[in-house]
Protein backbone atom coordinates (compact mmCIF):
# COMPACT_ATOMS: atom_id res chain seq x y z
CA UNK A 1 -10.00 7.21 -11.83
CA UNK A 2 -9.59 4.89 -9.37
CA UNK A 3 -6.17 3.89 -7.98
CA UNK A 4 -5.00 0.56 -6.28
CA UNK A 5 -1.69 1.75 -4.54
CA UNK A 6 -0.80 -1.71 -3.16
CA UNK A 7 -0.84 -4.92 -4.70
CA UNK A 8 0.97 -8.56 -5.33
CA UNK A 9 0.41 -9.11 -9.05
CA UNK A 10 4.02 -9.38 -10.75
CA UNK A 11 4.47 -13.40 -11.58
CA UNK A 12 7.25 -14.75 -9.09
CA UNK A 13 8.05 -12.23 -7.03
CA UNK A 14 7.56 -12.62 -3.13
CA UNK A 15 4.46 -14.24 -2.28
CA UNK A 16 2.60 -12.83 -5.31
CA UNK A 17 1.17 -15.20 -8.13
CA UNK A 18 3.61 -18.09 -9.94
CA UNK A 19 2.87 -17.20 -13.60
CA UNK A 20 1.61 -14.21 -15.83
CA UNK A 21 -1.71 -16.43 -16.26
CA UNK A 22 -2.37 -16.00 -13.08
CA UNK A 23 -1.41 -12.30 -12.83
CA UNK A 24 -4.00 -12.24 -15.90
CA UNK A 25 -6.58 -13.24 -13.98
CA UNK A 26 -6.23 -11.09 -10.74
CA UNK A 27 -6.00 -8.09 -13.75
CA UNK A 28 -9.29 -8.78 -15.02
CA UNK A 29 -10.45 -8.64 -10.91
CA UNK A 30 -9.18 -5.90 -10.19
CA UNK A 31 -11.24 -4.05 -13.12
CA UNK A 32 -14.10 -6.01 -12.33
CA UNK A 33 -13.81 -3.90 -9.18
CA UNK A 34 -13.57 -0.64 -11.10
CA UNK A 35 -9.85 -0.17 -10.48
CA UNK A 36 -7.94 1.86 -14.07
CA UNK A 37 -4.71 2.51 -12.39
CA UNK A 38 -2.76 -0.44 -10.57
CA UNK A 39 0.74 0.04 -8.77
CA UNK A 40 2.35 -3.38 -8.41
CA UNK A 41 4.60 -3.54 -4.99
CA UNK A 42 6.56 -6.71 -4.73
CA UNK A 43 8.43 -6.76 -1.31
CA UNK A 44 11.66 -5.51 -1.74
CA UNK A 45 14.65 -7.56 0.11
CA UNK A 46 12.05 -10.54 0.14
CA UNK A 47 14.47 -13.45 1.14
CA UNK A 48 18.55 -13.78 1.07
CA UNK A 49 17.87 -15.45 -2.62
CA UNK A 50 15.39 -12.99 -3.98
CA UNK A 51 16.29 -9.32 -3.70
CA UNK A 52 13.27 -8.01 -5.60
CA UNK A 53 16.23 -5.49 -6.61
CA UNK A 54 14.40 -2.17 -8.96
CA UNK A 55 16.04 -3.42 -12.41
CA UNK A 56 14.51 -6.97 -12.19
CA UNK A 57 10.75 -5.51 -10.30
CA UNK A 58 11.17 -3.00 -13.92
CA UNK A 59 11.70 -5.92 -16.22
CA UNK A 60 8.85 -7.99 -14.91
CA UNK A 61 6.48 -5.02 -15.17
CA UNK A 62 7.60 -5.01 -18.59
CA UNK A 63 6.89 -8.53 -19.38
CA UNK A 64 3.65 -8.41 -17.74
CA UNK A 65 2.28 -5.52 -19.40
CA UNK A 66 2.90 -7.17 -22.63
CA UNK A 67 0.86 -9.70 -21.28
CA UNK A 68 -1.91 -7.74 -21.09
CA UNK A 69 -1.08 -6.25 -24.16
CA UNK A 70 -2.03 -9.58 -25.60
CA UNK A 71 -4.73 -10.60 -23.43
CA UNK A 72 -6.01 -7.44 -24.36
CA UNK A 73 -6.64 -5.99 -20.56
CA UNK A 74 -6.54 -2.13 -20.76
CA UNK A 75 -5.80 -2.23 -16.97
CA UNK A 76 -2.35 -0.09 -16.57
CA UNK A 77 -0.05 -1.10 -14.31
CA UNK A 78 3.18 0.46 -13.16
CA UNK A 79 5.80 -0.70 -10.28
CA UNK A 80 6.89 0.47 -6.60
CA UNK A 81 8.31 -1.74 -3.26
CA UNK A 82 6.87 -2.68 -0.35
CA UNK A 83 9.66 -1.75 2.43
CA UNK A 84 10.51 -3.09 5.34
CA UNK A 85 12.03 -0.40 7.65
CA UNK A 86 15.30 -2.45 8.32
CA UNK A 87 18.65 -0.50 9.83
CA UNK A 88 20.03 -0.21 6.42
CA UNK A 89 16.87 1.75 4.61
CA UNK A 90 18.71 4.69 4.23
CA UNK A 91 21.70 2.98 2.52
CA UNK A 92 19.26 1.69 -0.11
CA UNK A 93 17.33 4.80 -0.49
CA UNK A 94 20.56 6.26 -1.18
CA UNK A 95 21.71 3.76 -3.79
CA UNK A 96 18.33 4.54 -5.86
CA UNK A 97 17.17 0.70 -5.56
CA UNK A 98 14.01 1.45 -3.88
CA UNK A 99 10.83 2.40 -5.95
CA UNK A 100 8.52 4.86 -5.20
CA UNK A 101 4.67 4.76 -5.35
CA UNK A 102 4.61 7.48 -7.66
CA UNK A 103 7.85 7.03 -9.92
CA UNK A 104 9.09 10.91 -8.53
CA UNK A 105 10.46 10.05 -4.83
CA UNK A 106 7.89 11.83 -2.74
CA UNK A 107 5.79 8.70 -1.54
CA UNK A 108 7.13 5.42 -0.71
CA UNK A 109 5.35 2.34 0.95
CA UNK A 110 7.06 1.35 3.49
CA UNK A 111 6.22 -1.94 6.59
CA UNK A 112 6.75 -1.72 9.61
CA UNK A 113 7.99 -4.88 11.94
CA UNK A 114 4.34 -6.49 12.98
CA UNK A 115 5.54 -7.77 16.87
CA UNK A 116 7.04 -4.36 18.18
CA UNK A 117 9.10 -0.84 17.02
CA UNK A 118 12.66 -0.90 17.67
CA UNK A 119 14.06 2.44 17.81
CA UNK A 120 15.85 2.05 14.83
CA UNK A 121 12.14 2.68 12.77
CA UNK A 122 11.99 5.84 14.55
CA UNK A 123 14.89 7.03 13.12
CA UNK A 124 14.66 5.71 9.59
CA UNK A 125 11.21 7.31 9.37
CA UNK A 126 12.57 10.69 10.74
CA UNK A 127 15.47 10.37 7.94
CA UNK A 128 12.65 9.78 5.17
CA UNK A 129 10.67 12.97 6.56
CA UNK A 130 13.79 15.11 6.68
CA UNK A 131 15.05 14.41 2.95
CA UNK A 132 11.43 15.48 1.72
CA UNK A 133 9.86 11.55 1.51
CA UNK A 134 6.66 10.99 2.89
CA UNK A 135 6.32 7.05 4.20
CA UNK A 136 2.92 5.39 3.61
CA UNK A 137 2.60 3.15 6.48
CA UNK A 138 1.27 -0.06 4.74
CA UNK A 139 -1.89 -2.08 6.86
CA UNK A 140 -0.80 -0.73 10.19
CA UNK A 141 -4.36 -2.56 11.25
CA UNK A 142 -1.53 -5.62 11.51
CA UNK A 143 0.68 -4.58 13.40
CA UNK A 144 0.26 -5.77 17.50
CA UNK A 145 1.99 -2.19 18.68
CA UNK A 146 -1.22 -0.50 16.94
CA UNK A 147 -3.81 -2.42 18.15
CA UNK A 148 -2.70 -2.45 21.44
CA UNK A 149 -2.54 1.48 21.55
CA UNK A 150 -3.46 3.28 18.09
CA UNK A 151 -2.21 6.62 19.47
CA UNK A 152 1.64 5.03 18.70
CA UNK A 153 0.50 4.86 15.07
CA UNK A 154 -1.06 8.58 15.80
CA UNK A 155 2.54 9.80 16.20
CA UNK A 156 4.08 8.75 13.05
CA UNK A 157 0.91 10.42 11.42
CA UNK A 158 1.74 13.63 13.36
CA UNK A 159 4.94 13.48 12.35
CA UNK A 160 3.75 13.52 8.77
CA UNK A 161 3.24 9.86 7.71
CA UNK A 162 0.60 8.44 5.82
CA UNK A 163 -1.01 5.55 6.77
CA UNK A 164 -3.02 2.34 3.96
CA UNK A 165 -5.07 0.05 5.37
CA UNK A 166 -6.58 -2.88 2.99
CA UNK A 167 -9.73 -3.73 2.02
CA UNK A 168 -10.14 -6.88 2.96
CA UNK A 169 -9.36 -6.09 6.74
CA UNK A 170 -12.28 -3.44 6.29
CA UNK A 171 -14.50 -5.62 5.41
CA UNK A 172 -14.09 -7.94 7.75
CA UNK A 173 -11.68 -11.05 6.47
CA UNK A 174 -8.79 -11.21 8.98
CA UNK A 175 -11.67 -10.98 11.86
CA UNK A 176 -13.88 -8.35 14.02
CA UNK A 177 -10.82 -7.20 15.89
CA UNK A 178 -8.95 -6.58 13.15
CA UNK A 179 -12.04 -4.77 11.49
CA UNK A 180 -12.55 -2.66 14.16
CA UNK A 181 -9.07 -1.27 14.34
CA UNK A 182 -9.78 -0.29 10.82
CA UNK A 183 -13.17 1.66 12.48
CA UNK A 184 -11.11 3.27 14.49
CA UNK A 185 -7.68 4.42 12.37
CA UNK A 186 -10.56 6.06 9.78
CA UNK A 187 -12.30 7.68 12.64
CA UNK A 188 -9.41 8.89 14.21
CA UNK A 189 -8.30 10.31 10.83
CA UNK A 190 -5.12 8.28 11.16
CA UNK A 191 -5.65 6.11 7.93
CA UNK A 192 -5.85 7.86 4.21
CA UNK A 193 -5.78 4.97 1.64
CA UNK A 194 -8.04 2.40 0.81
CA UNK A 195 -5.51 -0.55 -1.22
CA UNK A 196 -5.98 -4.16 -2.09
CA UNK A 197 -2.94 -5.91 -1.00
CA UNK A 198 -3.96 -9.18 -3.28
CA UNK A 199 -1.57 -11.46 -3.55
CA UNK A 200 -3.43 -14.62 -4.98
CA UNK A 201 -5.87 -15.19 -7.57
CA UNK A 202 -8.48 -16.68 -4.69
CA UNK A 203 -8.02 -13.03 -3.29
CA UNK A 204 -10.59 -10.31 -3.13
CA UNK A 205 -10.03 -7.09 -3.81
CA UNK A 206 -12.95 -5.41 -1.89
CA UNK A 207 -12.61 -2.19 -3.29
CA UNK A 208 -16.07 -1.49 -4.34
CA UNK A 209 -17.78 -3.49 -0.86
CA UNK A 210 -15.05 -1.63 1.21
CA UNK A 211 -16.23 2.00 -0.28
CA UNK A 212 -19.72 1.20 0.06
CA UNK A 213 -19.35 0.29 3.69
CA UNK A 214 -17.54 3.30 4.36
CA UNK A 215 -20.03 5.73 2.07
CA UNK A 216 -22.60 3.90 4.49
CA UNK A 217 -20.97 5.28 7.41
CA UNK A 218 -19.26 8.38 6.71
CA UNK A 219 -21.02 9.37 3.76
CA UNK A 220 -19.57 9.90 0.23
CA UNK A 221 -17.11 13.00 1.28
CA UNK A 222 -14.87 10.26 2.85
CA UNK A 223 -15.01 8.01 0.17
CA UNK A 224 -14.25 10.42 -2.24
CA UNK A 225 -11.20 11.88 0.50
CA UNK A 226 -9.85 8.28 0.50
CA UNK A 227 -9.84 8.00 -3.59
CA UNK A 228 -8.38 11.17 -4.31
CA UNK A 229 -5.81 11.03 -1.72
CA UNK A 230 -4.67 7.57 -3.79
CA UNK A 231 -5.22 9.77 -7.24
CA UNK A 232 -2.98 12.55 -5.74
CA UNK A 233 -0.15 10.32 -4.43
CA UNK A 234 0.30 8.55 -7.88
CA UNK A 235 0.95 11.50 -9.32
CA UNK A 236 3.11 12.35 -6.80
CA UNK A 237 0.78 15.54 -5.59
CA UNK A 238 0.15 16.68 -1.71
CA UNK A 239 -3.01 15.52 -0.41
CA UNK A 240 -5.34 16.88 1.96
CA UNK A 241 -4.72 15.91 5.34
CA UNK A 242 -7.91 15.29 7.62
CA UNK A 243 -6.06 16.31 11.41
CA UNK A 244 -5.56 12.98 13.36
CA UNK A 245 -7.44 12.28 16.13
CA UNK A 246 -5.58 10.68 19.66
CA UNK A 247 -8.16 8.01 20.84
């Protein structure tokens, strides 16, 4: 069972694909790479104009997986944000617009600003921790306050965050220094998803080339680790938490 926690597929929504052709086409990728289960995570609060509000992400899921119905794609799909941490999180926690990775409330993916981390994060994050949430820090390998000093991304994981980091970056597409940050956030135990983050049909998943690299290095325990922890957190289970390492 392989699980894609983070992905761009729903047609119109953010920077994702235009039509349901096109979401069609990513589908049949993404189980070219081997991945059954496939949580769609449209950016929630996306511009002034497009909201990306829970009702309309639900209704496009809806649409979409007749789609596949139709195109006959057995791939199953299912719906979540991707989060900014903004001042007013909290606010739309409370209002129930923001969807969860695994459809209970227990994991939710949230992004942090890429520049810097106003205090204001700090305190949203320790709000999510103390109502029982546990954020999934998605592709901290962008974000400049990480790569400057990973042991700032080793607190939030202390402080009982998760942390995704895509494929793609893995492997090598957004450049070595970029890659290597990845090295080091799996070494250090600070990263505990593997996730596509397509957004395009000229996108590559990477799943399978991104778990053979890192069966190559750290040998299939941590592949498996990685998969299951991605299994556990769609269904909304605790996962086994390697202890994070400060660099």
């Amino acid at each position: 069972m392989l699980v894609d926690l983070h992905a761009h597929l729903l047609p119109g929504m953010d920077d994702g694909p235009a039509t349901e052709a096109e979401a069609i086409k990513l589908g049949i990728k993404a189980m070219d790479e081997g991945v059954e289960y496939l949580v769609l995570t449209p950016k929630y609060g996306y511009s002034k104009k497009q909201r990306n509000r829970a009702e309309e992400v639900k209704q496009a899921l809806t649409s979409l997986r007749q789609s596949f119905i139709e195109a006959e794609l057995p791939l199953r799909i299912y719906a979540a944000h991707e989060i900014p941490v903004t001042k007013d999180l909290m606010d739309r926690f409370e209002d129930g617009e923001l969807l969860s990775l695994d459809g209970k409330g227990k994991y939710y993916l949230v992004e942090f600003p890429d520049k810097k981390i106003p205090n204001y994060v700090y305190e949203v994050i320790d709000d999510l921790l103390d109502k029982g949430v546990t954020p999934v820090i998605a592709n901290p390998e962008n974000n400049r306050v990480f790569a400057k000093d990973v042991n700032e991304l080793y607190d939030f994981i202390e402080a009982g965050c998760l942390a995704q980091i895509s494929a793609s970056a893995y492997v090598g597409e957004y450049g070595p220094e970029v890659q290597d940050l990845c090295y080091q956030m799996l070494e250090n135990n600070l990263a505990h998803i593997i996730a596509s983050d397509v957004h395009q049909v000229a996108d590559s998943f990477n799943m399978r080339k991104a778990f053979k690299r890192i069966e190559e290095v750290y040998g299939q325990d941590t592949v498996h680790y990685l998969q299951e922890n991605a299994r556990h957190i769609f269904n909304g289970e605790a996962i086994e938490r390697r202890m994070p390492v400060e660099d």
